[in-house]
PDB file of N, CA and C in Angstrom:
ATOM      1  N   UNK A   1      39.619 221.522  91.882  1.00  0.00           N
ATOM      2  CA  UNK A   1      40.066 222.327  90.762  1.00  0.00           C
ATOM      3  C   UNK A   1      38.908 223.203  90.311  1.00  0.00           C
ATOM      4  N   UNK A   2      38.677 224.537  90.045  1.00  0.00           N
ATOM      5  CA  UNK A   2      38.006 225.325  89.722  1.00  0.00           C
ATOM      6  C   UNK A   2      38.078 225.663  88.193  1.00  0.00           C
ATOM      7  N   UNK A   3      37.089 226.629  87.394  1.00  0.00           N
ATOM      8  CA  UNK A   3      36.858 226.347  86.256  1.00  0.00           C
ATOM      9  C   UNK A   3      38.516 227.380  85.978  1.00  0.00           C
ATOM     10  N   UNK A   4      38.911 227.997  86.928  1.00  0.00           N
ATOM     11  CA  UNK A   4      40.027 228.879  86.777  1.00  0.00           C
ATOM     12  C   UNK A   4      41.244 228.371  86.575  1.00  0.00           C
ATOM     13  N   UNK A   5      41.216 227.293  87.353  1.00  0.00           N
ATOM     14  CA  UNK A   5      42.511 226.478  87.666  1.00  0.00           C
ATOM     15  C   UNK A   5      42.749 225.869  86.280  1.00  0.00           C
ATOM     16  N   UNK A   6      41.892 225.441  85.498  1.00  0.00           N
ATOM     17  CA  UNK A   6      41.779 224.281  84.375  1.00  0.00           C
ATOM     18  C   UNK A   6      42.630 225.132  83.659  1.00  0.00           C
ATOM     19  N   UNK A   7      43.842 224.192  83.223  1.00  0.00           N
ATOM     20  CA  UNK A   7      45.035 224.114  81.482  1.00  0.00           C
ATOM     21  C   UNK A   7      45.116 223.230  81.138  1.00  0.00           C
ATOM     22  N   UNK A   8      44.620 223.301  79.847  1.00  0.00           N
ATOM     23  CA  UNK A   8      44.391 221.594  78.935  1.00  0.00           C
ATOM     24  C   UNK A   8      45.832 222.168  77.984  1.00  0.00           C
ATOM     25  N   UNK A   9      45.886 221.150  77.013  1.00  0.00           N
ATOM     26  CA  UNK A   9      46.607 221.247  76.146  1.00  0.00           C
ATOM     27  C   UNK A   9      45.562 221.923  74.782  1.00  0.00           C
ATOM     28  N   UNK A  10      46.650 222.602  73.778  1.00  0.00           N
ATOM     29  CA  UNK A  10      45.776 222.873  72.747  1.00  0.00           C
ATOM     30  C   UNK A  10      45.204 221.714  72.007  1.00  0.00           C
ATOM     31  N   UNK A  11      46.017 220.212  72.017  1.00  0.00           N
ATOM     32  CA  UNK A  11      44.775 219.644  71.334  1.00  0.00           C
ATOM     33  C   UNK A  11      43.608 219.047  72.140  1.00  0.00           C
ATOM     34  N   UNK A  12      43.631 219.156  73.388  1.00  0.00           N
ATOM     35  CA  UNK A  12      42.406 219.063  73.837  1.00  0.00           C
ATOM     36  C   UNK A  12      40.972 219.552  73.295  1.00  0.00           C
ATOM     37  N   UNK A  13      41.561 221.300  73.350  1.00  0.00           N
ATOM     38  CA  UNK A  13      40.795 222.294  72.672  1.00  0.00           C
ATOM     39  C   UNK A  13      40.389 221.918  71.355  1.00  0.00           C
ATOM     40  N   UNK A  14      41.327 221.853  70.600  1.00  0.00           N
ATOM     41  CA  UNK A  14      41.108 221.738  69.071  1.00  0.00           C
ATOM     42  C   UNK A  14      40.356 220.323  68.713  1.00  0.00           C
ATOM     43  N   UNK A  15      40.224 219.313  69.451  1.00  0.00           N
ATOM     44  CA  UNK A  15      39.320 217.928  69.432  1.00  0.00           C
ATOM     45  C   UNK A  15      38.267 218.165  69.879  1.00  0.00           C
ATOM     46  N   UNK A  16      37.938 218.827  71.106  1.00  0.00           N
ATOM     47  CA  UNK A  16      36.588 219.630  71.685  1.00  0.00           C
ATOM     48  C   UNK A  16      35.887 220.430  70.586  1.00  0.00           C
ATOM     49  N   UNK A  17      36.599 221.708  69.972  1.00  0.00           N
ATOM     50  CA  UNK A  17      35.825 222.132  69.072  1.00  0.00           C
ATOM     51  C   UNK A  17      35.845 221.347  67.685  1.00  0.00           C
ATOM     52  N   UNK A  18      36.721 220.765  67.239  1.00  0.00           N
ATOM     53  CA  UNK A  18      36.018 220.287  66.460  1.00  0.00           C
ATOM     54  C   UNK A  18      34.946 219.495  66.442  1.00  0.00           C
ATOM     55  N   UNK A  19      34.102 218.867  67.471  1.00  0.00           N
ATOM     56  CA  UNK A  19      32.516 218.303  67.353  1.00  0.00           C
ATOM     57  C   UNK A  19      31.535 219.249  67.899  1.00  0.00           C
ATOM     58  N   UNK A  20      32.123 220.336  68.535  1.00  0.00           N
ATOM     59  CA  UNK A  20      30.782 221.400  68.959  1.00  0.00           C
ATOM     60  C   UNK A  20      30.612 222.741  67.366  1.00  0.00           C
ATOM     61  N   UNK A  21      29.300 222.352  67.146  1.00  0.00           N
ATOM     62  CA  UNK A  21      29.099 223.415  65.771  1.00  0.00           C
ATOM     63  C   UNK A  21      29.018 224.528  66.032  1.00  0.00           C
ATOM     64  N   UNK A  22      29.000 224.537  67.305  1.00  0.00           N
ATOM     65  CA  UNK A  22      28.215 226.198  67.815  1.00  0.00           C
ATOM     66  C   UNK A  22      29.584 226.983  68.630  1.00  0.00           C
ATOM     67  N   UNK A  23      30.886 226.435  68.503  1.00  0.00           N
ATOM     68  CA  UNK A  23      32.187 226.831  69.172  1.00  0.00           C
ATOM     69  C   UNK A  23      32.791 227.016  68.574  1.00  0.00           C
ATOM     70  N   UNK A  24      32.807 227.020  66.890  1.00  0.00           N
ATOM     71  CA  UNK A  24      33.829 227.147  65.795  1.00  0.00           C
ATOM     72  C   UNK A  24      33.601 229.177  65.893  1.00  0.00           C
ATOM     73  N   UNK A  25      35.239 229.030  65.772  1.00  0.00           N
ATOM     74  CA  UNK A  25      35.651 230.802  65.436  1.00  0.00           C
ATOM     75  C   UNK A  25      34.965 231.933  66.459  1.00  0.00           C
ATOM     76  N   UNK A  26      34.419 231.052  67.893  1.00  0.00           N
ATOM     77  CA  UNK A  26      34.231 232.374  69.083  1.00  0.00           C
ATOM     78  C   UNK A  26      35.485 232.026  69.723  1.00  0.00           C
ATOM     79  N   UNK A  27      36.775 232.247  69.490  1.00  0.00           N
ATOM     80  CA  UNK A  27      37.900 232.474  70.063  1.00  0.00           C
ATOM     81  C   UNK A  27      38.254 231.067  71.945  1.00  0.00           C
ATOM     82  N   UNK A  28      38.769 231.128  72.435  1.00  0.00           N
ATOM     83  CA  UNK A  28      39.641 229.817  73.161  1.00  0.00           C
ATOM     84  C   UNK A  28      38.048 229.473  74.162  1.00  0.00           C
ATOM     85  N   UNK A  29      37.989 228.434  74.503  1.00  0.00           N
ATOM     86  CA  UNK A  29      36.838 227.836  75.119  1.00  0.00           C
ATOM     87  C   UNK A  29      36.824 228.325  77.002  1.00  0.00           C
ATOM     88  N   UNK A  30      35.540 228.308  76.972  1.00  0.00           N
ATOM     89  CA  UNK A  30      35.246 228.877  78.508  1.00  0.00           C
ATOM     90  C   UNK A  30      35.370 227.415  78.881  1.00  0.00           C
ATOM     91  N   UNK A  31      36.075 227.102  80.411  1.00  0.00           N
ATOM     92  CA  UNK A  31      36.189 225.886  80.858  1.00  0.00           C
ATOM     93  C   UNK A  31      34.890 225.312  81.336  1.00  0.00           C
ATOM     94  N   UNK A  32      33.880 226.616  81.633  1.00  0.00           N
ATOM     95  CA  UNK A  32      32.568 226.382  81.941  1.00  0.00           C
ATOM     96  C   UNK A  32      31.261 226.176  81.020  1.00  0.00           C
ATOM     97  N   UNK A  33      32.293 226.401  79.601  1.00  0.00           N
ATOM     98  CA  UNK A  33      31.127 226.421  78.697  1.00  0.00           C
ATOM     99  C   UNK A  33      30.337 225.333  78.584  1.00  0.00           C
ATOM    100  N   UNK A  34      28.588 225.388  78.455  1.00  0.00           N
ATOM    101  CA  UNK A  34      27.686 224.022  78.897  1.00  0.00           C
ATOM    102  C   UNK A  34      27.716 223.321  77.479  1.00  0.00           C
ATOM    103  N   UNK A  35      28.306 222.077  77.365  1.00  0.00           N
ATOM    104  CA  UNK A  35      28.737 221.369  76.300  1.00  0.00           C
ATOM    105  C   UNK A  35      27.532 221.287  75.596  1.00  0.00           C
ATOM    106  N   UNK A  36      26.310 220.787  75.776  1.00  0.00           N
ATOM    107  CA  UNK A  36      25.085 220.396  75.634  1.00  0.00           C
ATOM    108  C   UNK A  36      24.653 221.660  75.132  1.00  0.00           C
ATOM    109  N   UNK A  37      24.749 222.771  74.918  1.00  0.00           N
ATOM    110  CA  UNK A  37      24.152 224.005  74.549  1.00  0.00           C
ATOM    111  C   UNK A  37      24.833 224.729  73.160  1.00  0.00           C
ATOM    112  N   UNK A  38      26.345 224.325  73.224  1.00  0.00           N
ATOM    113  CA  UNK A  38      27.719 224.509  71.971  1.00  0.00           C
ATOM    114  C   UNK A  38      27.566 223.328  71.407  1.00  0.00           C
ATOM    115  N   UNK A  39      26.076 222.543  70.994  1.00  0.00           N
ATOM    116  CA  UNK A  39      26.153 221.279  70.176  1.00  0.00           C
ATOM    117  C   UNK A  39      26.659 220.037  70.642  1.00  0.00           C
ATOM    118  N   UNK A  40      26.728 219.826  71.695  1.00  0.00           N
ATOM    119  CA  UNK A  40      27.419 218.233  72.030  1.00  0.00           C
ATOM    120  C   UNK A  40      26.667 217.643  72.349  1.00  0.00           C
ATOM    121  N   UNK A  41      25.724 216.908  71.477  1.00  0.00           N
ATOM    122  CA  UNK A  41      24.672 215.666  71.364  1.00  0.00           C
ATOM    123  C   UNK A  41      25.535 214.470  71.274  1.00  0.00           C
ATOM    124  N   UNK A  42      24.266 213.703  71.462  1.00  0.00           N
ATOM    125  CA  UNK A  42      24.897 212.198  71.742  1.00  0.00           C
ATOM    126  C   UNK A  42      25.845 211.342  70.689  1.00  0.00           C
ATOM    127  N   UNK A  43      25.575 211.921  69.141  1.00  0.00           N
ATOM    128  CA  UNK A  43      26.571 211.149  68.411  1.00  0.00           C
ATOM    129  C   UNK A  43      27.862 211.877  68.320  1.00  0.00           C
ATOM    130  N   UNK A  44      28.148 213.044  68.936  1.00  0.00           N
ATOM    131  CA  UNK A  44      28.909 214.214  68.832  1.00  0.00           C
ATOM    132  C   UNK A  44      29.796 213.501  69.994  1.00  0.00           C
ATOM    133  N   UNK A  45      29.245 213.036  71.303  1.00  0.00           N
ATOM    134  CA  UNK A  45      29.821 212.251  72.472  1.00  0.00           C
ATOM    135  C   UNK A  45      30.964 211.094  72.370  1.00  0.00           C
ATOM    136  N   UNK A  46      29.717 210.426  71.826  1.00  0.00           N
ATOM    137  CA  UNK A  46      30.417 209.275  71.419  1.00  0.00           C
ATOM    138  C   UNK A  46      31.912 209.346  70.564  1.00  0.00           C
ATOM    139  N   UNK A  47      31.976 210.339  69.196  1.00  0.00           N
ATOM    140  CA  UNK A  47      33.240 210.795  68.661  1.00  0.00           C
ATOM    141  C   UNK A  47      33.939 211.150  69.344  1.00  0.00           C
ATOM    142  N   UNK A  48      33.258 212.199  70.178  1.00  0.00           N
ATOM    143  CA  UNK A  48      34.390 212.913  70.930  1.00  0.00           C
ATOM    144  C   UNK A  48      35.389 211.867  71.898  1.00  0.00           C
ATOM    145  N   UNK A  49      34.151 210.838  72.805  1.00  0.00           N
ATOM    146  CA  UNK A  49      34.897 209.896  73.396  1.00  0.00           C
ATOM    147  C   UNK A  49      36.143 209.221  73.079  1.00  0.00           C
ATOM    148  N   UNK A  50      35.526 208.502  71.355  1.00  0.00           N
ATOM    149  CA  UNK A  50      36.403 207.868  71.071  1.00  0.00           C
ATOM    150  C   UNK A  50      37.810 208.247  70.124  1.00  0.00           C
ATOM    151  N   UNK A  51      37.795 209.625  69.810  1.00  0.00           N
ATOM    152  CA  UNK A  51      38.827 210.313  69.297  1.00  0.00           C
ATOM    153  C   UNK A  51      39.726 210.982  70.625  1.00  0.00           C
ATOM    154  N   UNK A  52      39.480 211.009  72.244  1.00  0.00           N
ATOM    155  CA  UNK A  52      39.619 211.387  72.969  1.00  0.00           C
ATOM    156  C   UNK A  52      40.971 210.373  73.994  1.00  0.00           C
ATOM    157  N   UNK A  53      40.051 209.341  73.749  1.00  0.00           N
ATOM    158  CA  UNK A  53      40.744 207.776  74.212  1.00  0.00           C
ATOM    159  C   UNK A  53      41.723 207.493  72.893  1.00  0.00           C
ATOM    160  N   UNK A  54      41.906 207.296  71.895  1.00  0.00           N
ATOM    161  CA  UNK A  54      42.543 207.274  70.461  1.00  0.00           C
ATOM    162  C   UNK A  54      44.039 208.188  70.710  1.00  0.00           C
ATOM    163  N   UNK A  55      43.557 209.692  70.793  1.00  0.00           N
ATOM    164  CA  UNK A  55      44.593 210.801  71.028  1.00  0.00           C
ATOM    165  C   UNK A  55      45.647 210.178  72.176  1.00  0.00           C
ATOM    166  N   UNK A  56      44.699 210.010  73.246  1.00  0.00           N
ATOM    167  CA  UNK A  56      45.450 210.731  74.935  1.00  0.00           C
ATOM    168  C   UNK A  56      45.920 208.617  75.197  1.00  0.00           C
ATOM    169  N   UNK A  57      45.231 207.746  74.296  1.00  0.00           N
ATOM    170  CA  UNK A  57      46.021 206.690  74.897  1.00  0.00           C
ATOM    171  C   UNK A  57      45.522 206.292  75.983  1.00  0.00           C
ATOM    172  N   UNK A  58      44.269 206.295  76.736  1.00  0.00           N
ATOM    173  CA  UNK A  58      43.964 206.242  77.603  1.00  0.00           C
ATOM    174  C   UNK A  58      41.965 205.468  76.891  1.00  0.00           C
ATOM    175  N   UNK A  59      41.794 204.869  78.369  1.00  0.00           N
ATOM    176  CA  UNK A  59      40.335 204.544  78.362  1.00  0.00           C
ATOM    177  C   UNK A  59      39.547 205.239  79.270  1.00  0.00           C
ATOM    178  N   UNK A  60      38.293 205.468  79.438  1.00  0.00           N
ATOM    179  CA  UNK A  60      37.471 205.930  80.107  1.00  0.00           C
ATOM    180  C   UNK A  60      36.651 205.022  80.455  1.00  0.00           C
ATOM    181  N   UNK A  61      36.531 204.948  81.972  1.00  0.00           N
ATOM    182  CA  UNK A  61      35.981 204.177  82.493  1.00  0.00           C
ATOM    183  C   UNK A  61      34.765 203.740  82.504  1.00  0.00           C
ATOM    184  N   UNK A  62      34.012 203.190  82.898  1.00  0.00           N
ATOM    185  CA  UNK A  62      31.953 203.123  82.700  1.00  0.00           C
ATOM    186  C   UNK A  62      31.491 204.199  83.797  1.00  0.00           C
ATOM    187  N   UNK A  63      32.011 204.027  84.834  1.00  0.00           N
ATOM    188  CA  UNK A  63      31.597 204.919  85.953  1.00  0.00           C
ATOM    189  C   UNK A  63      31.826 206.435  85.249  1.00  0.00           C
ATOM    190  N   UNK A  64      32.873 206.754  84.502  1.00  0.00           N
ATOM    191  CA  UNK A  64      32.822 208.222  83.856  1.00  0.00           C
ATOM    192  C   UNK A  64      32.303 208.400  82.927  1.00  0.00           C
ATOM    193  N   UNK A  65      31.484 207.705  82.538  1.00  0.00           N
ATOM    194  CA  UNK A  65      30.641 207.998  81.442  1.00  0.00           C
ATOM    195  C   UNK A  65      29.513 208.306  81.440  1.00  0.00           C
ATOM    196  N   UNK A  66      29.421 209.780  81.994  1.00  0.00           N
ATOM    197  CA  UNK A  66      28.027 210.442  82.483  1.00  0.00           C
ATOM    198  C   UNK A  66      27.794 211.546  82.220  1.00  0.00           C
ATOM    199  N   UNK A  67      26.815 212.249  82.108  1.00  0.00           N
ATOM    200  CA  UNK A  67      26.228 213.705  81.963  1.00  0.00           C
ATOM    201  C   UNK A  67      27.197 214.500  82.162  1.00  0.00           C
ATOM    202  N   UNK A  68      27.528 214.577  83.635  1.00  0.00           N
ATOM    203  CA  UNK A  68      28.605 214.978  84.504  1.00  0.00           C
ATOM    204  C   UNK A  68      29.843 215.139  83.662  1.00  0.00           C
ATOM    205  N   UNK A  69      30.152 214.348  83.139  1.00  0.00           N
ATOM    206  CA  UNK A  69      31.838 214.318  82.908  1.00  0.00           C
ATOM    207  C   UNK A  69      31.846 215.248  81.783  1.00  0.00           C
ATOM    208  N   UNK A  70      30.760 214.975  80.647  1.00  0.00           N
ATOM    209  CA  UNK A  70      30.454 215.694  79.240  1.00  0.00           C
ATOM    210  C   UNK A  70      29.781 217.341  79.344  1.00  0.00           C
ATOM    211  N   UNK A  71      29.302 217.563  80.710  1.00  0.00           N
ATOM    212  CA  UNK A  71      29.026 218.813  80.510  1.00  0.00           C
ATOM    213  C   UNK A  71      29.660 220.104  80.369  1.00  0.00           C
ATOM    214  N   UNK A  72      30.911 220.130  80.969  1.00  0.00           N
ATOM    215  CA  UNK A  72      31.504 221.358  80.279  1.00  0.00           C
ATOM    216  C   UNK A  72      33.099 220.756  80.118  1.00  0.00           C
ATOM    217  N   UNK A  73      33.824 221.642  79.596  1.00  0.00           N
ATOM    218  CA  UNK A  73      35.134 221.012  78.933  1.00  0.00           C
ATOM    219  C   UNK A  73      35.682 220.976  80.584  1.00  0.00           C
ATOM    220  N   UNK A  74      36.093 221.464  81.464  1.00  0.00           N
ATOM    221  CA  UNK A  74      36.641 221.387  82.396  1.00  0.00           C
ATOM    222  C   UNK A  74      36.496 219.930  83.226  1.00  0.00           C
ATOM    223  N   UNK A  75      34.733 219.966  83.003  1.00  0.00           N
ATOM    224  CA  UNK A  75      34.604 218.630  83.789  1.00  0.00           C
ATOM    225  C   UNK A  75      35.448 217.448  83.190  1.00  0.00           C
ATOM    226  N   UNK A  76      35.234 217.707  81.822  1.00  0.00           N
ATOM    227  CA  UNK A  76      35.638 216.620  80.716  1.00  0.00           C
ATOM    228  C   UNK A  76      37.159 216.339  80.801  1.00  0.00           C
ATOM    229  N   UNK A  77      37.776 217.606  81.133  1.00  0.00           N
ATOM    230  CA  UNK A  77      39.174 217.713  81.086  1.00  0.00           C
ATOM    231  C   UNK A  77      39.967 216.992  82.253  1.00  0.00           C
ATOM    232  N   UNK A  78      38.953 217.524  83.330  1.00  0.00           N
ATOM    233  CA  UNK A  78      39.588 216.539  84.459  1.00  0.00           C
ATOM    234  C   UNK A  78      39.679 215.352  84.851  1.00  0.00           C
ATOM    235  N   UNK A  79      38.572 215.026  84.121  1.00  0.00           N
ATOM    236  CA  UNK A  79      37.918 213.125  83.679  1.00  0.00           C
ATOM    237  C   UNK A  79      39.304 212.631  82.922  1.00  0.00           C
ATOM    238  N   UNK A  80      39.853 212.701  82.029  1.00  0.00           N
ATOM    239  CA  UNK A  80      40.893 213.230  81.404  1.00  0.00           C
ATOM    240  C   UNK A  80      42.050 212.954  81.427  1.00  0.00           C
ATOM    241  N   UNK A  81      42.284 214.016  82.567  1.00  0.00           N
ATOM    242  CA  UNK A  81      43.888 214.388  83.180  1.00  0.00           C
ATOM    243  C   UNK A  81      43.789 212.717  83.736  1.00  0.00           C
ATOM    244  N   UNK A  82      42.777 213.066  84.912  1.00  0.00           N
ATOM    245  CA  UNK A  82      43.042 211.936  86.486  1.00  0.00           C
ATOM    246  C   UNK A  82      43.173 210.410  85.019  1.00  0.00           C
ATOM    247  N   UNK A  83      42.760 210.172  84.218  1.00  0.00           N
ATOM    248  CA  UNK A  83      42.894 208.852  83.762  1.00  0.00           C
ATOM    249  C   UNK A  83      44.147 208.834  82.653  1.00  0.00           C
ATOM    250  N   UNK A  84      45.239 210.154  82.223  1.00  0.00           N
ATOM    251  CA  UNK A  84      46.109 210.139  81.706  1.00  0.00           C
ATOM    252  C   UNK A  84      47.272 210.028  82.959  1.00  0.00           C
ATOM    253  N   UNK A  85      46.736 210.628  84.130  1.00  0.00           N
ATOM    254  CA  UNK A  85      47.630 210.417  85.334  1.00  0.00           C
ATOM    255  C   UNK A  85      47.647 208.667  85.866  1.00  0.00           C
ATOM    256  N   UNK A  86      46.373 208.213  85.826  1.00  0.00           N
ATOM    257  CA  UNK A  86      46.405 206.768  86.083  1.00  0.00           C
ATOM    258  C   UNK A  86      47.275 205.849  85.431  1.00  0.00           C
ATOM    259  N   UNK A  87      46.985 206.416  83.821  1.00  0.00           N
ATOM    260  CA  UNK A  87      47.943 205.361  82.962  1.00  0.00           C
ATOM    261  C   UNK A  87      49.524 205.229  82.849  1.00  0.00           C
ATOM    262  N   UNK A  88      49.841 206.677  83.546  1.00  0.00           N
ATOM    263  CA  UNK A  88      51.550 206.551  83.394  1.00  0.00           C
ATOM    264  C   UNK A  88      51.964 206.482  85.067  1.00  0.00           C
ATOM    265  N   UNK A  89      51.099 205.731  85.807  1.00  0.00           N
ATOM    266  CA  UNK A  89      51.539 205.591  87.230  1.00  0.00           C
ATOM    267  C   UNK A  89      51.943 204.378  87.015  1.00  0.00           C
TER     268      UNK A  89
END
């Protein structure tokens, strides 16, 4: 999946920006945007995680809980999907 391919839902978006300070009111999120640079520090993570798992009903695994998954919304998104796809298989 490419950063092109990526369609989240709007509350994806709207849970994403709400913990990045630096993404409020520049209009719909780049799928590539570097999370770590739009404010997503480590206590910002952790919320996001757990308002993420809360929303979508789903857990995130230990193995996805890495740099990787948190660096841009796309990565994050697909971390995401594949474990909202797991849970209703």
């Amino acid at each position: 999946m490419t950063t092109a391919d990526v369609q989240w839902d709007a509350g994806f978006e709207e849970l994403l920006t709400s913990v990045l300070p630096r993404s409020k009111g520049s209009g719909p999120l780049d799928p590539a945007l570097d999370l770590k640079k739009a404010g997503l520090d480590s206590m910002a993570t952790i919320e996001l995680l757990v308002r993420l798992e809360d929303t979508y009903e789903v857990e995130f695994p230990e193995n996805t809980l890495t740099g990787a998954t948190f660096a841009t919304p796309a990565a994050l998104w697909t971390v995401l999907h594949a474990q909202r796809t797991a849970a209703n298989a």
